[in-house]
Protein backbone atom coordinates (compact mmCIF):
# COMPACT_ATOMS: atom_id res chain seq x y z
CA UNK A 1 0.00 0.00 0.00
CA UNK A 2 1.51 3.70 -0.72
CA UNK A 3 2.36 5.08 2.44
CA UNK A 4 -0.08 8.52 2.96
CA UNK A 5 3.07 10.97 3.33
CA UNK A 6 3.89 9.63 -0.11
CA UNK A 7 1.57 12.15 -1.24
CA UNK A 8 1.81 15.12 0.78
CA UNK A 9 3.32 16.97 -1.60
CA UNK A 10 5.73 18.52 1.05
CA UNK A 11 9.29 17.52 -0.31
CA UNK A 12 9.96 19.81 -2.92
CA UNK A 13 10.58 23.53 -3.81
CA UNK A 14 7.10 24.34 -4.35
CA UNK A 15 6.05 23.55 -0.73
CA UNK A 16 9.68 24.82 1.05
CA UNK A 17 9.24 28.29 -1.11
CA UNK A 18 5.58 28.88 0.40
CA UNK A 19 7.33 28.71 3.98
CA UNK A 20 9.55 30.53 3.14
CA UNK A 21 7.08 33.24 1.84
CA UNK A 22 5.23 32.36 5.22
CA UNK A 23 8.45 33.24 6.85
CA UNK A 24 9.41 36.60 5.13
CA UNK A 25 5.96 37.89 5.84
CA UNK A 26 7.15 37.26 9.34
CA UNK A 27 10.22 39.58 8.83
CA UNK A 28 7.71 42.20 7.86
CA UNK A 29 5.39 41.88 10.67
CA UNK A 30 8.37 41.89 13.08
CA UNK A 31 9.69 45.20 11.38
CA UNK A 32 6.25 46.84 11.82
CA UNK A 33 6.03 45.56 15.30
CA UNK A 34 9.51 46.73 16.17
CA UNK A 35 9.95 43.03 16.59
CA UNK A 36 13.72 43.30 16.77
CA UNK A 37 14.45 46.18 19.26
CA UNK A 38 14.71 44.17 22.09
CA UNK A 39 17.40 41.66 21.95
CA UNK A 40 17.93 41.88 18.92
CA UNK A 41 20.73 38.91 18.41
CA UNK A 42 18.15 36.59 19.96
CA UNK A 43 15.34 37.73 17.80
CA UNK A 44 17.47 37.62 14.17
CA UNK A 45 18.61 33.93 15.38
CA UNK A 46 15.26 33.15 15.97
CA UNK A 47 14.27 33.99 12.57
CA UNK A 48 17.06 32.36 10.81
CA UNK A 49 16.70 29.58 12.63
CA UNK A 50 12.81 29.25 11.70
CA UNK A 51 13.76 29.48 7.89
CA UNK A 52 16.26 26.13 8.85
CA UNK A 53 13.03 24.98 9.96
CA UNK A 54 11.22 25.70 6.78
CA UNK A 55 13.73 24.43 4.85
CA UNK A 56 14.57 21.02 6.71
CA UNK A 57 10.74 19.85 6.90
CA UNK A 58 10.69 20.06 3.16
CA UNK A 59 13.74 17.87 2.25
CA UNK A 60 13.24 15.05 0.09
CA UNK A 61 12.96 11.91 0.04
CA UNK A 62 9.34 11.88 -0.97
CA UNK A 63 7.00 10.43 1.68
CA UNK A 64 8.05 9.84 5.42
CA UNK A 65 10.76 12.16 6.18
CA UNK A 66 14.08 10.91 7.80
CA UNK A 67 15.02 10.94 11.08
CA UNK A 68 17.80 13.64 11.25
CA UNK A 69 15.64 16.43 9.32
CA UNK A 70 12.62 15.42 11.46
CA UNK A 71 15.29 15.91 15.05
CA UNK A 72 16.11 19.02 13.49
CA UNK A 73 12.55 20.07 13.02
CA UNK A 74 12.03 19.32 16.45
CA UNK A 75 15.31 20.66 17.85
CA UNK A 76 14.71 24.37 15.67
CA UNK A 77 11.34 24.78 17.01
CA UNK A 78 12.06 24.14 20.73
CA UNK A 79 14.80 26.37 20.23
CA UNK A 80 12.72 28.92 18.82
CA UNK A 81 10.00 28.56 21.79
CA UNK A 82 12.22 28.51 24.49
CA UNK A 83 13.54 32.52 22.73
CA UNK A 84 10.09 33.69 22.76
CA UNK A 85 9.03 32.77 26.01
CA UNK A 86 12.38 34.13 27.95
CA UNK A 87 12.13 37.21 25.86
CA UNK A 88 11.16 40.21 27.54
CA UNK A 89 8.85 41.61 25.20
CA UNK A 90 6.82 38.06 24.15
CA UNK A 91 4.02 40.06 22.59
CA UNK A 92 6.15 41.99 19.74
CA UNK A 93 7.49 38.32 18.90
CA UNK A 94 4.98 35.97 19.63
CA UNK A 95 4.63 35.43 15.45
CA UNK A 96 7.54 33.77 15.83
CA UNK A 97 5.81 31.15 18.54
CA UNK A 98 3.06 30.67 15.83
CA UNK A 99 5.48 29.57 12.98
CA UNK A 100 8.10 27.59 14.89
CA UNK A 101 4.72 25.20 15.41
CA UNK A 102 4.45 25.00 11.25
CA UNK A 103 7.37 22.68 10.61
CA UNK A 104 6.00 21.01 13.49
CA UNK A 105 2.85 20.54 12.48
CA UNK A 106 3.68 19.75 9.02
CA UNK A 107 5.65 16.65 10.16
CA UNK A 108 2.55 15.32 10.97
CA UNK A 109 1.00 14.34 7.25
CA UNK A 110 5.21 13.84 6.17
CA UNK A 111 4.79 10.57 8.02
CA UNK A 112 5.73 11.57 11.88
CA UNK A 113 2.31 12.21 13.31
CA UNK A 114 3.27 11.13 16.60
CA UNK A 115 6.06 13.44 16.69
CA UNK A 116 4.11 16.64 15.40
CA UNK A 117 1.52 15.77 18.01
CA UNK A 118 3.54 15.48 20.80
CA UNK A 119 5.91 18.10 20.39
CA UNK A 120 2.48 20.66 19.49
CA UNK A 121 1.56 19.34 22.87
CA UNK A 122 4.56 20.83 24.28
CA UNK A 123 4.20 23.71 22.94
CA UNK A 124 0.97 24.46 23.92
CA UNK A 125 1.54 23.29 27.52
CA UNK A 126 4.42 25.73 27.25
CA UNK A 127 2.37 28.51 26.34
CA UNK A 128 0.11 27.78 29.11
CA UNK A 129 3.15 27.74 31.73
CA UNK A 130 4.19 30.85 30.74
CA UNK A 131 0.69 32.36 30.33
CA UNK A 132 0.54 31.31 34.11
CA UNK A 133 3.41 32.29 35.43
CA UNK A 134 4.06 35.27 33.64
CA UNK A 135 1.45 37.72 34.77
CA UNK A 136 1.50 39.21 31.20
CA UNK A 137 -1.73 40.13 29.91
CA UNK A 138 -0.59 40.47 26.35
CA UNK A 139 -0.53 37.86 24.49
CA UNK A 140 -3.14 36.54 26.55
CA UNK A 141 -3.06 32.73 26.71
CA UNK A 142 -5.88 32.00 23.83
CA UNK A 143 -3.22 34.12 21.59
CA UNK A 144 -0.36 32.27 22.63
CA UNK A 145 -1.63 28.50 22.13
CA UNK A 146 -4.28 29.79 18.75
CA UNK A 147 -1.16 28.70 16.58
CA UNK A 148 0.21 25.59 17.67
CA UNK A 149 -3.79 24.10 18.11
CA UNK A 150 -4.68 25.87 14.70
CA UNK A 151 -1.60 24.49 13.05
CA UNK A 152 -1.98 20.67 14.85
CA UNK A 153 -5.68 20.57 13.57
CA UNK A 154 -4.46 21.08 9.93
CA UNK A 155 -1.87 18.98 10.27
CA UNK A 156 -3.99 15.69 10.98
CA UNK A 157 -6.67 16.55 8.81
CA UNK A 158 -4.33 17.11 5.90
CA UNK A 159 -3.03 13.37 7.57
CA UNK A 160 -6.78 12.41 7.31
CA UNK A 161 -7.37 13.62 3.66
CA UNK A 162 -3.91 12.17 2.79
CA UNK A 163 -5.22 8.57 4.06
CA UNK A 164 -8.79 8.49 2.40
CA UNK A 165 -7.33 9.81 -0.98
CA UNK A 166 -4.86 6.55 -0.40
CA UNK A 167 -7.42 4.27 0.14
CA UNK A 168 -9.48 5.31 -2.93
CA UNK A 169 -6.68 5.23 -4.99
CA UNK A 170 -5.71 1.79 -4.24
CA UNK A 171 -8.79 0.73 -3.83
CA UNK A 172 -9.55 1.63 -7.71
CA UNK A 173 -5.69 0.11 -8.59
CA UNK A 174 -6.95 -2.92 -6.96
CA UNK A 175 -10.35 -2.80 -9.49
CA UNK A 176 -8.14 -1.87 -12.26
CA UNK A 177 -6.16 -4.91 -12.13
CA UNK A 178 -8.54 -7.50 -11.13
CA UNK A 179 -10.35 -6.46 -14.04
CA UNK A 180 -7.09 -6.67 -16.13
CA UNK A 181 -6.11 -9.92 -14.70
CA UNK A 182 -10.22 -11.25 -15.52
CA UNK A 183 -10.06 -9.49 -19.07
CA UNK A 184 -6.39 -11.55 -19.36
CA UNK A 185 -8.20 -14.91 -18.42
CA UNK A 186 -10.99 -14.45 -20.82
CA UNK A 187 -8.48 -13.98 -24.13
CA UNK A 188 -6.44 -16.93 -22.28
CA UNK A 189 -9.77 -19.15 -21.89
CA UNK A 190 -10.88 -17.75 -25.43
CA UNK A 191 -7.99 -18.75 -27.42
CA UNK A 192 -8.00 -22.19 -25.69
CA UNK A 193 -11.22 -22.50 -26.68
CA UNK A 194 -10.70 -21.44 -30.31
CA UNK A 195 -7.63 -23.89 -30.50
CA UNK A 196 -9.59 -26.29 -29.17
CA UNK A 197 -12.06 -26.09 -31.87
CA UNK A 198 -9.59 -25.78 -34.43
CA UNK A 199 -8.28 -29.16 -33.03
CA UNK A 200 -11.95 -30.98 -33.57
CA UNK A 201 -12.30 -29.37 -36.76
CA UNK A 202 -9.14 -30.89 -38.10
CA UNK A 203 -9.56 -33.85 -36.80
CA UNK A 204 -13.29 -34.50 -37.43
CA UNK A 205 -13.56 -32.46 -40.91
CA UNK A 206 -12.09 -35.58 -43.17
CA UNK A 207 -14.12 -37.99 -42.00
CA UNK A 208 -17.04 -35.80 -42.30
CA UNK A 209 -16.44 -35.39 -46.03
CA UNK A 210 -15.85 -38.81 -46.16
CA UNK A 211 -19.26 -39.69 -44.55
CA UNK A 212 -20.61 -37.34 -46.84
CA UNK A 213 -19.75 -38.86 -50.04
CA UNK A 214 -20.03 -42.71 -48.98
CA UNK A 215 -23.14 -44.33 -50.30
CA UNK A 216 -23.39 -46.72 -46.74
CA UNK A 217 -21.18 -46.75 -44.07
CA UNK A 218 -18.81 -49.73 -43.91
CA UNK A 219 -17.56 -51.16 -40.89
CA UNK A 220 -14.24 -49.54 -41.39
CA UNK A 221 -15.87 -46.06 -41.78
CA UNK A 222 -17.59 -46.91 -38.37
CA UNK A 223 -14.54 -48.15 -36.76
CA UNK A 224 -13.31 -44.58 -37.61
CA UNK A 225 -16.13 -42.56 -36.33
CA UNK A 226 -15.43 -44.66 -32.66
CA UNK A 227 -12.11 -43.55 -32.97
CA UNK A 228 -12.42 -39.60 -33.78
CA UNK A 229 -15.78 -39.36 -31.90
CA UNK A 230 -13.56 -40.71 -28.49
CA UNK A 231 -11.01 -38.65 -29.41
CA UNK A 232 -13.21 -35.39 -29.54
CA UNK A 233 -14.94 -36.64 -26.24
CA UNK A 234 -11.53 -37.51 -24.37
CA UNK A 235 -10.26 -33.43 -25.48
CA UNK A 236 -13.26 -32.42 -23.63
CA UNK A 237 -13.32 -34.48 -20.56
CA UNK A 238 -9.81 -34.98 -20.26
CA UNK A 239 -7.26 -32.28 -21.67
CA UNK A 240 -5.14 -32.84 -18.77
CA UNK A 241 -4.40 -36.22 -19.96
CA UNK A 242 -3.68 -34.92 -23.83
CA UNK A 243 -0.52 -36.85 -25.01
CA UNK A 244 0.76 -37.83 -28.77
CA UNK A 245 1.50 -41.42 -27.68
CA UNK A 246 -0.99 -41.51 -25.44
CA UNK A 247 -3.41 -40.52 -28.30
CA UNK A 248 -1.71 -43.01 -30.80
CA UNK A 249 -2.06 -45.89 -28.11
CA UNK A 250 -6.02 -45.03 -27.73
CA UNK A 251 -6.37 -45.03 -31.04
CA UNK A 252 -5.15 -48.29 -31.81
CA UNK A 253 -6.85 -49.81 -28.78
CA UNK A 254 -10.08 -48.32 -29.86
CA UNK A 255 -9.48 -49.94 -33.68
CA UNK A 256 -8.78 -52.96 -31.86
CA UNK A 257 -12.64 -52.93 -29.94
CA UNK A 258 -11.01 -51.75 -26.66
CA UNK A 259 -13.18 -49.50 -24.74
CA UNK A 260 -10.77 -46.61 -23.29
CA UNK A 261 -12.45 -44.29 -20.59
CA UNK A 262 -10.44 -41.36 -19.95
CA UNK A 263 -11.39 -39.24 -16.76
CA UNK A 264 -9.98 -35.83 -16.43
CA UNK A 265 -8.26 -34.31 -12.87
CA UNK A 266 -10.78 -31.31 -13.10
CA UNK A 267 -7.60 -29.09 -14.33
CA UNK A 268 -6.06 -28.62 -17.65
CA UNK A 269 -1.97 -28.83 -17.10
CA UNK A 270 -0.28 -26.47 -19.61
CA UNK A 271 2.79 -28.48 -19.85
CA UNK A 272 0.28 -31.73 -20.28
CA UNK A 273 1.84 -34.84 -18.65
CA UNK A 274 5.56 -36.12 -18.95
CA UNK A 275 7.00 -38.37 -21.74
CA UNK A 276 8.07 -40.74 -18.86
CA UNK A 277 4.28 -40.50 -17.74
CA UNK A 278 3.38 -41.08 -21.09
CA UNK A 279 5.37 -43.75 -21.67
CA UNK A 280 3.60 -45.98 -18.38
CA UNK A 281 -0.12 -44.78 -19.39
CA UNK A 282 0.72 -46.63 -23.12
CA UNK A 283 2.31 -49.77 -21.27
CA UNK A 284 -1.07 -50.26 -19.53
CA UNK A 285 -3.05 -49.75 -23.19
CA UNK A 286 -0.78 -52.20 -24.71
CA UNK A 287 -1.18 -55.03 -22.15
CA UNK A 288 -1.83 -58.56 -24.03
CA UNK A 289 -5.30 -59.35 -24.22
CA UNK A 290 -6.95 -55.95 -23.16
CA UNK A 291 -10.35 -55.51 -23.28
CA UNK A 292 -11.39 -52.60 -21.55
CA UNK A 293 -9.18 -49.59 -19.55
CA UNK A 294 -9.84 -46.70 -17.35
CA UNK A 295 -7.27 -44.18 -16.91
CA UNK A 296 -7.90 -41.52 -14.30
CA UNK A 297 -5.64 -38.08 -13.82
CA UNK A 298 -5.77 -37.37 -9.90
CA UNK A 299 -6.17 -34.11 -8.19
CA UNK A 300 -3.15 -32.13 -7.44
CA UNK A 301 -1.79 -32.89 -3.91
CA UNK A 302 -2.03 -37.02 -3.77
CA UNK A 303 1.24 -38.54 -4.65
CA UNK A 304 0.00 -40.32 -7.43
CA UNK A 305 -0.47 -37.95 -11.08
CA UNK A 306 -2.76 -40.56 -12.93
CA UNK A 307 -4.01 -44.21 -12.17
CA UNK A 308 -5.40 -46.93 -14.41
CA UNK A 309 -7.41 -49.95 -14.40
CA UNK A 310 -7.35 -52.39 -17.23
CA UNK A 311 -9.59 -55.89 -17.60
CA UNK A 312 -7.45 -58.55 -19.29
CA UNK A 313 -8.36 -61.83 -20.56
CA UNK A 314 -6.13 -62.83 -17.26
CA UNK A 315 -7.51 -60.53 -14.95
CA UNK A 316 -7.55 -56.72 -13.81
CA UNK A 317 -4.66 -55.06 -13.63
CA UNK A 318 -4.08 -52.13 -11.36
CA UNK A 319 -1.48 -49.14 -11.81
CA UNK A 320 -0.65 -45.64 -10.44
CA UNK A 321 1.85 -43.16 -11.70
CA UNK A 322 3.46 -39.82 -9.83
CA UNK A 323 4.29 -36.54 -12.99
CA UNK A 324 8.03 -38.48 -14.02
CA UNK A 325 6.04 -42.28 -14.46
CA UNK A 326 6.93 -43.54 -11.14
CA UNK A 327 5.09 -46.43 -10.91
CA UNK A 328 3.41 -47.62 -7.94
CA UNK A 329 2.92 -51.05 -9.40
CA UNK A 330 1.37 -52.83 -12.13
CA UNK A 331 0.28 -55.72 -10.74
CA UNK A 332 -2.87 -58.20 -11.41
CA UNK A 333 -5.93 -57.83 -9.00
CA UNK A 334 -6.17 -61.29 -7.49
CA UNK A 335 -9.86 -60.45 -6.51
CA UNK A 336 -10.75 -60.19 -10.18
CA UNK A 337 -10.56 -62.65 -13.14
């Protein structure tokens, strides 16, 4: 999932150039105030030190910021607080209290809400202290803690906004490709199916015309339609067990009056089933005197790929395979005869 500070948008020059404009506004507020007559060193750090600020919460990478700009953040503003609230004329600089919370605040949706929120807590329980102990009435104490509240209350609902926008967004990139990934299965299933057809077509079309232009169908002709008719119906009920030799064994059993039974594993394979597999399933259709054979692929998860069953003029014979033709015997069912 994108993290939300991902898209805050606050690691680039766009968002560090409107604190910046935030913070020379401040110069010109403190100039009309007279901001900087009183301690004047103090003051001028103060401000430089808030455009650090500006500068350090808007560092890239994009999303959460890193842990030394965020300490820095943290570090400039308490530095910044504790010069206001020694100063000995708060009220001419108390704009300087307000934005030292901005960085702050703004580390909240840049991945660090516990951070912002804790150190705006500070501040504000700072700006109550000296509210309290000061005996200043001006800034009064709603002045004083207006900015840090104001500026914590925008930070988590840009958080908020950042979150729901994520969710909706991945939420639709989720739709998007589960409808991909369903569009991508129907080609897949339709060009099976087309192949498939092409498959019965080929197979089936000669002996049509043949049908077609025979007067009466000898036995030969009927032998024939056994053979592709089983062949059509073992494609459909069991792909999974599609093999040339396999196919060329079936057929000859089937022009030799075996009944083959082929029962499909519910799957179609892609890679079909092994030569070696192969190999054992056409041992089983040419067993001497075979009459009638039932070869089953298994479900995925048994050790066993495919099994057979074969009645003999001696008897029944019994065999299971694993994917590479381990056997897991051929022998005779002494039950049967």
């Amino acid at each position: 999932m994108i993290p939300p500070a991902a898209g805050s948008g606050l690691d680039g020059l766009p968002a560090r150039v409107a604190l910046l404009f935030v913070w020379m506004t401040g110069i010109a507020h403190g100039l009309e105030v007279h901001a900087f007559a009183v301690d004047t060193g103090l003051v001028l750090l103060a401000y430089a030190l808030a455009a650090v600020a500006a500068v350090a919460v808007t560092l890239p990478p994009r999303g959460r910021l890193p842990a030394a700009p965020t300490a820095a953040v943290v570090s400039l503003g308490a530095t910044i607080a504790v010069i206001v609230l020694t100063s000995p004329d708060v009220s001419h600089i108390v704009w300087l209290f307000d934005f030292a919370s901005y960085p702050i605040a703004l580390l909240i949706p840049r991945g660090r809400p516990l951070v912002g929120g804790v150190c705006l807590v500070l501040l504000i329980a700072a700006g109550t202290g000296w509210a309290l102990t000061s005996g200043e009435a001006d800034p009064s104490w709603g002045r004083i803690v207006s900015g840090p509240l104001v500026a914590g209350a925008i930070g988590f609902i840009w958080l908020s906004t950042l979150r729901r926008i994520v969710r909706r967004e991945t939420s639709a990139r989720s739709d998007r490709e589960r409808a991909e990934m369903l569009s991508d299965a129907a080609v897949t299933a339709t060009r099976a199916y087309q192949d498939e057809l092409a498959r019965v077509t080929d197979e089936s079309e000669p002996l049509l015309r043949d049908i077609a232009a025979a007067d009466h169908l000898d036995e030969r002709t009927q032998r024939r339609i056994g053979i592709v008719e089983g062949r059509i119906r073992d494609r459909l009920r069991a792909g999974d067990l599609f093999h040339p030799r396999v196919t060329a064994a079936i057929d000859a059993a089937r022009e030799g009056g075996v009944r083959v039974l082929l029962i499909g594993g519910g799957g179609v394979d892609d890679e079909g089933i092994s030569d070696e597999l192969a190999d054992r399933i056409v041992e089983i259709l040419e067993l001497p005197g075979l009459e009638h054979v039932t070869v089953r692929r298994l479900p995925p998860g048994r050790t066993a790929a495919v099994s057979a069953v074969a009645g003999t003029t001696q008897g029944t014979v019994r065999a299971a395979f694993d994917r590479s033709g381990n056997d897991a015997g051929i022998r005779p069912d002494t039950s049967a005869s």
